[in-house]
Protein backbone atom coordinates (compact mmCIF):
# COMPACT_ATOMS: atom_id res chain seq x y z
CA UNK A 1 -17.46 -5.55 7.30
CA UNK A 2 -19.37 -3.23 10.21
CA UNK A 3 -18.79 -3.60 13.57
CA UNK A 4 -20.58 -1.29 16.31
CA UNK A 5 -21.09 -1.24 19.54
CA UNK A 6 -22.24 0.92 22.56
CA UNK A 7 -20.12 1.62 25.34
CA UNK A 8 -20.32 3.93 28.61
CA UNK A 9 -16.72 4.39 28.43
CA UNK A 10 -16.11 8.30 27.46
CA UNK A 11 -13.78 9.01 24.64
CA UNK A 12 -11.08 8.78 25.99
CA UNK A 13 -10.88 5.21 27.98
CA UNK A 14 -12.52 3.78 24.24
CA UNK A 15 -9.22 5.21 22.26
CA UNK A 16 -7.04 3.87 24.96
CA UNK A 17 -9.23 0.32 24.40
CA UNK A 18 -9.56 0.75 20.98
CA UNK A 19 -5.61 0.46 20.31
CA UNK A 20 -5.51 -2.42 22.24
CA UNK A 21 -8.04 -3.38 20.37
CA UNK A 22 -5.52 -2.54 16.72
CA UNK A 23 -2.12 -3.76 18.74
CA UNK A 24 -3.65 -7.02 19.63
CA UNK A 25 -4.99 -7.34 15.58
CA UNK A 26 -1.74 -5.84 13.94
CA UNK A 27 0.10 -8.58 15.81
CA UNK A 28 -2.17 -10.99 14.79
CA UNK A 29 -2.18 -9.99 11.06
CA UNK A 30 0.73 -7.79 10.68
CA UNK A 31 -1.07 -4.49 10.43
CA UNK A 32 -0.05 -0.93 11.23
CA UNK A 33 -2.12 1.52 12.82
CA UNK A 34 -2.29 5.22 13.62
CA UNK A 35 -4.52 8.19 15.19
CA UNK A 36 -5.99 10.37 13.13
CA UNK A 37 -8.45 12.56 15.16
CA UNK A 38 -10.76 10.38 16.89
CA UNK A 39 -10.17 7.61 14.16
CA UNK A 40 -7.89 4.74 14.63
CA UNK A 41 -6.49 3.80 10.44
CA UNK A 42 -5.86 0.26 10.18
CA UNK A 43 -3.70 -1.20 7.19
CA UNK A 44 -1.46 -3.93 5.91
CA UNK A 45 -1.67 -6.41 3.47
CA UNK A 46 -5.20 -7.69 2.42
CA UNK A 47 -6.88 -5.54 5.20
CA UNK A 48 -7.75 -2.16 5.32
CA UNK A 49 -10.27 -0.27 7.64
CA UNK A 50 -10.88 2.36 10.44
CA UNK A 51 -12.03 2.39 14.11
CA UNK A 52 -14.38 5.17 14.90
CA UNK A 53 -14.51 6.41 18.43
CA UNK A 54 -17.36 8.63 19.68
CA UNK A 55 -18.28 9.45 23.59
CA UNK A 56 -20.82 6.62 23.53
CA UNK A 57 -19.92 4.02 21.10
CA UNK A 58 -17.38 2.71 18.36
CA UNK A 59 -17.55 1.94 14.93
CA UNK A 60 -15.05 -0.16 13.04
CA UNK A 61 -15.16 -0.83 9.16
CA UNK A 62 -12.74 -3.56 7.91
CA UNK A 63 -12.06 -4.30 4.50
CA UNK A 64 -10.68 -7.70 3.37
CA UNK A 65 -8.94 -8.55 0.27
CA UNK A 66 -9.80 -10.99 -1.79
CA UNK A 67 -7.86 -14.05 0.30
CA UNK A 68 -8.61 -12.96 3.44
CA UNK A 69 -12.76 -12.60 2.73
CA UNK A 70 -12.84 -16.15 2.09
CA UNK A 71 -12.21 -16.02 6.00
CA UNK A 72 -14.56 -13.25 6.75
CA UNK A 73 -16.46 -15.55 9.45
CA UNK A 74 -14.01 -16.40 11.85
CA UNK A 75 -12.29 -12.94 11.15
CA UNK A 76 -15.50 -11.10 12.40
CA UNK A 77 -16.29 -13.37 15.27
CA UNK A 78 -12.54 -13.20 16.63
CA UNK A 79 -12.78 -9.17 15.98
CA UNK A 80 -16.55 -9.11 17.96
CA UNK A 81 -15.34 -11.18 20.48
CA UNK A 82 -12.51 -9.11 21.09
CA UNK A 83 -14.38 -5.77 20.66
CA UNK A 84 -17.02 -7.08 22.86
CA UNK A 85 -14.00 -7.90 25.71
CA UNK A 86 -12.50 -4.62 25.54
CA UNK A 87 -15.76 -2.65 26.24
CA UNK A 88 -16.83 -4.98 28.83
């Protein structure tokens, strides 16, 4: 899955909000995290994925194992919601 938004953030407030963004998830579905550059990794078991943060906007990819897609729904609306809350 894709998930972009715009935000009028700068860089650096949007990689400060984007790992919230991975904390809050990694809790929720034990994942790890870490920087690389001005891309956030995301991985554990079943999930893998990126968040890409640019001046103006962020970009995450997310992809689901087998299990876990038969939840893809309410796994993207929980991640857009959140997404959506941090840039806010």
């Amino acid at each position: 899955m894709r998930i972009r938004r715009n935000h009028k953030l700068g860089i650096e407030e949007a990689k400060i909000r984007a790992s919230h963004i991975a904390e809050t998830l990694g809790k929720q579905y034990a994942l790890d995290s870490h920087w690389h550059g001005d891309r956030l990794v995301v991985d554990g078991h079943g999930v893998n994925g990126h968040l890409d943060v640019a001046e103006d906007s962020i970009e995450m990819v997310v992809k689901l194992g087998f299990a876990l897609r038969l939840m893809e729904v309410p796994i993207r609306n929980a991640i857009e919601s959140m997404v959506d809350d941090e840039l806010a």
